[in-house]
N, C-alpha and C. Protein backbone atom coordinates (compact mmCIF):
# COMPACT_ATOMS: atom_id res chain seq x y z
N UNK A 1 -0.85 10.90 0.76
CA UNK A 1 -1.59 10.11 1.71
C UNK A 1 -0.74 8.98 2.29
N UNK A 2 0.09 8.48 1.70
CA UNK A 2 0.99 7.25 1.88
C UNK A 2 2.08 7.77 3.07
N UNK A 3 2.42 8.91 2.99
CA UNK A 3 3.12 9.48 4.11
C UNK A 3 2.91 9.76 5.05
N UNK A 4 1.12 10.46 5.28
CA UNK A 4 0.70 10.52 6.64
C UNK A 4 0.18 9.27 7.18
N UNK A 5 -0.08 8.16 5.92
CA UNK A 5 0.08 6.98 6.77
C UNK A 5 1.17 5.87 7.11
N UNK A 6 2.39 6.54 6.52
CA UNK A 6 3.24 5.85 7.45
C UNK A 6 3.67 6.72 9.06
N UNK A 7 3.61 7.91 8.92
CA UNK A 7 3.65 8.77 9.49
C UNK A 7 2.88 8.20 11.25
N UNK A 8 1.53 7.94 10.62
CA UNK A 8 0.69 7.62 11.62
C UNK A 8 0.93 5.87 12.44
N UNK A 9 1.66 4.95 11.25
CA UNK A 9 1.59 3.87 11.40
C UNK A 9 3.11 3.71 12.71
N UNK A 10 3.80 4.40 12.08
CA UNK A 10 4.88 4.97 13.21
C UNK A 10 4.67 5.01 14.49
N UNK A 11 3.99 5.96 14.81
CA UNK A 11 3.53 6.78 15.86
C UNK A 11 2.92 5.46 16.63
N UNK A 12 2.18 4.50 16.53
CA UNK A 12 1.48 3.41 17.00
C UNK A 12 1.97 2.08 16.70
N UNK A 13 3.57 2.20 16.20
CA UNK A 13 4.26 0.71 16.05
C UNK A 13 4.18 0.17 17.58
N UNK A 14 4.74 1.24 18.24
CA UNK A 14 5.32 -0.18 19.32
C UNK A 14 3.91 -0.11 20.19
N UNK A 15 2.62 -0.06 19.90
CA UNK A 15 1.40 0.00 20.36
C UNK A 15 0.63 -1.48 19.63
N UNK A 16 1.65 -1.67 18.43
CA UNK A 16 0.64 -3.29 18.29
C UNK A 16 1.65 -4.19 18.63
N UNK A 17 0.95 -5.28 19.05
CA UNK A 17 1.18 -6.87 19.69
C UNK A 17 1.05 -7.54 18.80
N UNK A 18 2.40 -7.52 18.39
CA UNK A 18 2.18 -9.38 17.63
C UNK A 18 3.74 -9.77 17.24
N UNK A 19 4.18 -10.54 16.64
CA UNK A 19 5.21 -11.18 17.35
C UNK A 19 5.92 -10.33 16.27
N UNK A 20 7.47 -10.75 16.51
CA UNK A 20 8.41 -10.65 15.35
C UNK A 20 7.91 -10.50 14.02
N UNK A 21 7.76 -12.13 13.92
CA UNK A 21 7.55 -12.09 12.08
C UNK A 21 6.31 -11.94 12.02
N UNK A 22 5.61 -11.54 12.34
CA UNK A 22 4.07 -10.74 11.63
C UNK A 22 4.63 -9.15 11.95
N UNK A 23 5.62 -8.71 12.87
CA UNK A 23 5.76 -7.20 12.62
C UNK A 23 6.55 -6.97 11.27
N UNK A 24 7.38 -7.79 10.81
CA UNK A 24 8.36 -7.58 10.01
C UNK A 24 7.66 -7.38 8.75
N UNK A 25 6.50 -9.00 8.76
CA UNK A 25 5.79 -8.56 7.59
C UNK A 25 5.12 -7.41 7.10
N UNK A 26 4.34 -6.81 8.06
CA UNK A 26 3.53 -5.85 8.78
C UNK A 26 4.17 -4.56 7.97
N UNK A 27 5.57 -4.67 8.37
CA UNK A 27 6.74 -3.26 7.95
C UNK A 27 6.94 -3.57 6.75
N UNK A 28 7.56 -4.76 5.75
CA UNK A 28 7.42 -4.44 4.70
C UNK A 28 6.60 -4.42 3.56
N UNK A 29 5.18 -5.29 4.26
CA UNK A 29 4.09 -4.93 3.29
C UNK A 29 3.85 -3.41 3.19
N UNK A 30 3.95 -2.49 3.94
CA UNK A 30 3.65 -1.30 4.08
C UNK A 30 4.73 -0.25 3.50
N UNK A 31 5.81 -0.91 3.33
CA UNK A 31 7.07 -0.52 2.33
C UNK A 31 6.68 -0.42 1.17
N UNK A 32 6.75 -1.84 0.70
CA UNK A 32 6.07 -2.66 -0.48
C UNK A 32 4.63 -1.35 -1.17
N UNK A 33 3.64 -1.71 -0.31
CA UNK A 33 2.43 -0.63 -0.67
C UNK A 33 2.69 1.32 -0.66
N UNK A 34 3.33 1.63 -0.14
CA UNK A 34 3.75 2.90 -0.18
C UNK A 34 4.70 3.17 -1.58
N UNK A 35 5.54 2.64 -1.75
CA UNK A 35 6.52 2.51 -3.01
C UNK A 35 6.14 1.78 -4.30
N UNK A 36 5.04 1.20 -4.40
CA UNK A 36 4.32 0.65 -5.73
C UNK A 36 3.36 1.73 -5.93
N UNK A 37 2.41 2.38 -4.81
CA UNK A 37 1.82 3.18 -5.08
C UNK A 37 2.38 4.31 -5.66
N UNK A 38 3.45 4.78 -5.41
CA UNK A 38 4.48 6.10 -5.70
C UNK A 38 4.94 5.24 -7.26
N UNK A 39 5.42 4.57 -7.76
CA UNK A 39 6.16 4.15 -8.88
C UNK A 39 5.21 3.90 -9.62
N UNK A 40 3.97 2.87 -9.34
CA UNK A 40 2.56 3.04 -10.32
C UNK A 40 2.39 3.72 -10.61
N UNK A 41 1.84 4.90 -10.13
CA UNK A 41 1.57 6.35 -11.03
C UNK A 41 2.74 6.93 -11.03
N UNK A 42 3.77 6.94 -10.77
CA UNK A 42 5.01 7.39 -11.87
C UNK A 42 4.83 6.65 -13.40
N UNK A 43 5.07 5.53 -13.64
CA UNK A 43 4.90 5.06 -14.71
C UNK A 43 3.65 5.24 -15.55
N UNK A 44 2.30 5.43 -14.91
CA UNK A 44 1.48 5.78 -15.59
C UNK A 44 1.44 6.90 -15.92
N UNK A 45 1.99 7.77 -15.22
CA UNK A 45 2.20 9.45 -15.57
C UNK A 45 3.00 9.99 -16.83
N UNK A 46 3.93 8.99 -16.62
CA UNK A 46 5.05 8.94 -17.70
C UNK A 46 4.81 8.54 -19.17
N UNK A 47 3.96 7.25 -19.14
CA UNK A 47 3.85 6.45 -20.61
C UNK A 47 1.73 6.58 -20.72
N UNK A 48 1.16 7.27 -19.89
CA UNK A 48 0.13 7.88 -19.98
C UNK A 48 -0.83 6.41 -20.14
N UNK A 49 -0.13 5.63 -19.47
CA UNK A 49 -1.30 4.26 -18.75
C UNK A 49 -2.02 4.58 -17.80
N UNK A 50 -3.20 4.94 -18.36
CA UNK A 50 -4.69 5.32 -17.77
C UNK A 50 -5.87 4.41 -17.27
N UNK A 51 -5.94 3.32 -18.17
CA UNK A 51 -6.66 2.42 -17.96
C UNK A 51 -7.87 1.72 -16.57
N UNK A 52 -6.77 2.14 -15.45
CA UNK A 52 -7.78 1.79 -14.05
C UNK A 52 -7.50 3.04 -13.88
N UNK A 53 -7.18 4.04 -14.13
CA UNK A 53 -7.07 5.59 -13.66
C UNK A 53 -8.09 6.24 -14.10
N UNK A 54 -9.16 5.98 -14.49
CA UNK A 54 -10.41 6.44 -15.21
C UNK A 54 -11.05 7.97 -15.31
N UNK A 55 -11.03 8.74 -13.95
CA UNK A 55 -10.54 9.97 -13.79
C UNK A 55 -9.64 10.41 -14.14
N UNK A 56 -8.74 10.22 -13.49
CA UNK A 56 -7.63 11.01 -13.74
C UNK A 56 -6.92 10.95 -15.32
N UNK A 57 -7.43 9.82 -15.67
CA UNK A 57 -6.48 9.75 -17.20
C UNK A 57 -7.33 10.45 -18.17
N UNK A 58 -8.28 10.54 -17.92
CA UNK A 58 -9.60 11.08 -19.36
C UNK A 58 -9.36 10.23 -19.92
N UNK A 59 -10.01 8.95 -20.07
CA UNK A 59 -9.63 8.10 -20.81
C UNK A 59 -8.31 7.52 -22.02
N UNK A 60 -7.29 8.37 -21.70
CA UNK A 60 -5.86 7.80 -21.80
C UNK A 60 -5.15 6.43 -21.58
N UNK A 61 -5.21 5.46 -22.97
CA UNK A 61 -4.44 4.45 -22.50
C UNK A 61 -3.09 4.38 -23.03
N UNK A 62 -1.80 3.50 -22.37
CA UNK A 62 -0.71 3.29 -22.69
C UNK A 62 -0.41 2.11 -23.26
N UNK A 63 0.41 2.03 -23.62
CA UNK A 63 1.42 0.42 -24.34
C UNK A 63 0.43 -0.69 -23.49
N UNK A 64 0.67 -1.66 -24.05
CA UNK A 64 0.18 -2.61 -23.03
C UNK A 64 1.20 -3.45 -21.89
N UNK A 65 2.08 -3.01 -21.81
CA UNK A 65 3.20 -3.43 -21.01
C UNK A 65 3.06 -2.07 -19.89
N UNK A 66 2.61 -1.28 -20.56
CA UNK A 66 3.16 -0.13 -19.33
C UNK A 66 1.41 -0.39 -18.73
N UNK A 67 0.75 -0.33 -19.24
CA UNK A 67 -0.56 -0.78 -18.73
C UNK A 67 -0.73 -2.14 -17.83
N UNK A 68 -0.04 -3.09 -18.11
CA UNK A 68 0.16 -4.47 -16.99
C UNK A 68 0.48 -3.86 -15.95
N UNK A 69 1.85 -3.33 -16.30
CA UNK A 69 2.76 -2.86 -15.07
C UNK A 69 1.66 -2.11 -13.87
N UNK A 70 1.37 -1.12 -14.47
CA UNK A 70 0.10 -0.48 -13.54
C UNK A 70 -0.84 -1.22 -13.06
N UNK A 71 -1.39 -1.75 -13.31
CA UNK A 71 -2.79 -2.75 -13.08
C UNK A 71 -1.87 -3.42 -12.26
N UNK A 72 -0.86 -4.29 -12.02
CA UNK A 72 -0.17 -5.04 -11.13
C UNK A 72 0.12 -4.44 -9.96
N UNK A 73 0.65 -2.73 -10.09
CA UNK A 73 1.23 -2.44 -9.36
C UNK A 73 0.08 -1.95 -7.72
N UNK A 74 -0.65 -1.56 -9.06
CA UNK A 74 -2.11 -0.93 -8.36
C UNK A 74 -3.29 -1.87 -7.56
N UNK A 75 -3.59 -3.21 -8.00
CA UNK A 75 -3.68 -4.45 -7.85
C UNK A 75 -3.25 -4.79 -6.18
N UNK A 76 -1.93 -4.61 -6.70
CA UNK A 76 -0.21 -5.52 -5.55
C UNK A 76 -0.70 -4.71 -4.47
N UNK A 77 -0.56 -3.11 -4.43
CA UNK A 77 -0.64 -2.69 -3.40
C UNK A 77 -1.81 -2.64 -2.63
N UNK A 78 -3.04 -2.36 -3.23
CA UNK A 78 -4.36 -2.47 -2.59
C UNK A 78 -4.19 -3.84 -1.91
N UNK A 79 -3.60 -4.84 -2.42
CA UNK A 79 -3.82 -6.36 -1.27
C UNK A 79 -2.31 -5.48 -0.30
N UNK A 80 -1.75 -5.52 -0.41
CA UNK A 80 -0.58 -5.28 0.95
C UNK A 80 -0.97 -4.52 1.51
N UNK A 81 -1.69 -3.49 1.22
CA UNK A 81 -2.31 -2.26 2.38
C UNK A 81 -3.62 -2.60 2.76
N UNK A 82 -4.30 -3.49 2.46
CA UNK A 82 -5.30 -4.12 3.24
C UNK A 82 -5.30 -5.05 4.28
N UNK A 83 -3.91 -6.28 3.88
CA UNK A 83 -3.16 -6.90 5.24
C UNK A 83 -2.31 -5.73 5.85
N UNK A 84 -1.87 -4.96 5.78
CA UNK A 84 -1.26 -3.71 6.51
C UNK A 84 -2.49 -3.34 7.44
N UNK A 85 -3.42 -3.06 6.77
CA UNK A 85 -4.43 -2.40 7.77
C UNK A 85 -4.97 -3.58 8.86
N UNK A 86 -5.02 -4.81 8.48
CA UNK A 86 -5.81 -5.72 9.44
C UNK A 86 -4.77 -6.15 9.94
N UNK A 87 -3.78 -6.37 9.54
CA UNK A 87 -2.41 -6.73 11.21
C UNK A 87 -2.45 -5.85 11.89
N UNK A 88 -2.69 -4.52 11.45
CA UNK A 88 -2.22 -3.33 12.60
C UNK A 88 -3.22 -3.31 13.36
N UNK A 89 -4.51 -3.93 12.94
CA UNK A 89 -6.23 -3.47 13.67
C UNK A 89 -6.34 -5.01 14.69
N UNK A 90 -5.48 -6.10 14.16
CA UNK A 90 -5.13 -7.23 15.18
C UNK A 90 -4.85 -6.79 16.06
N UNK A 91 -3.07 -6.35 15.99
CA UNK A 91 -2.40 -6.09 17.01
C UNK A 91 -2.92 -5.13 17.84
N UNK A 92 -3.11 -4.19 17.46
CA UNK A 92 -3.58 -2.80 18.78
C UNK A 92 -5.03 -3.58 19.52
N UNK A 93 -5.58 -4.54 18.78
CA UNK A 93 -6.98 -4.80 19.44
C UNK A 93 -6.43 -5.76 20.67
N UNK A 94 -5.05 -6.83 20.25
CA UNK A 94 -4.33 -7.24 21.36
C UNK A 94 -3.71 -6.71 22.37
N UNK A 95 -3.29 -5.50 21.91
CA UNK A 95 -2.50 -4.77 23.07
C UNK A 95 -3.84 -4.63 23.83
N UNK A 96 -5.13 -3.68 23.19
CA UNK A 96 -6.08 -3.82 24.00
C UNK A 96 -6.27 -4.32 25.58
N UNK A 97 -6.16 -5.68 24.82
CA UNK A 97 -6.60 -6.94 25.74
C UNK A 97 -5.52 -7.10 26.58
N UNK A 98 -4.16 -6.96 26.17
CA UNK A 98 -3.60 -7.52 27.89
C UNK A 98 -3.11 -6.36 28.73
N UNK A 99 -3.82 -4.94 28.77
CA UNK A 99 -3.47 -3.97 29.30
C UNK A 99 -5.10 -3.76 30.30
């Protein structure tokens, strides 16, 4: 999923309005959230930190270090891909407006 949404986020970069440094941020919060999401469940896959994975783990928990790590990682990214989603829903609503 992280691929067809960078995939998609691509496709409609130079479609949002907003300056420099809110694009930059924009790009690597969405770095940031694509690559924690991919390495979070690597590590939970690996040391079988289940804990917020509740499905998927069958109730499987790990170390408690490999369990932080997850919860942080999983945590981290849900906030960066939520400002990912509302800069991008700014900007295109600006382009909107001065076209």
């Amino acid at each position: 999923m992280n691929g067809i949404f960078l995939i998609v986020l691509g496709l409609i970069w130079n479609k949002i309005d907003l300056s420099v440094r809110w694009l930059k941020i924009n790009f690597w919060l969405a770095v940031y959230g694509t690559f924690a999401n991919w390495f979070g469940i690597l590590v939970a896959a690996i040391f079988n930190a289940g804990k917020m994975l509740n499905i998927v783990a069958q109730g499987k928990e790990g170390s408690p270090l490999a369990e932080a790590f997850v919860n942080f990682s999983l945590i981290s990214l849900s906030a960066a891909m939520i400002i990912v989603c509302v800069l991008t829903l700014v900007g295109l609503k600006r382009n909107l407006k001065t076209n």
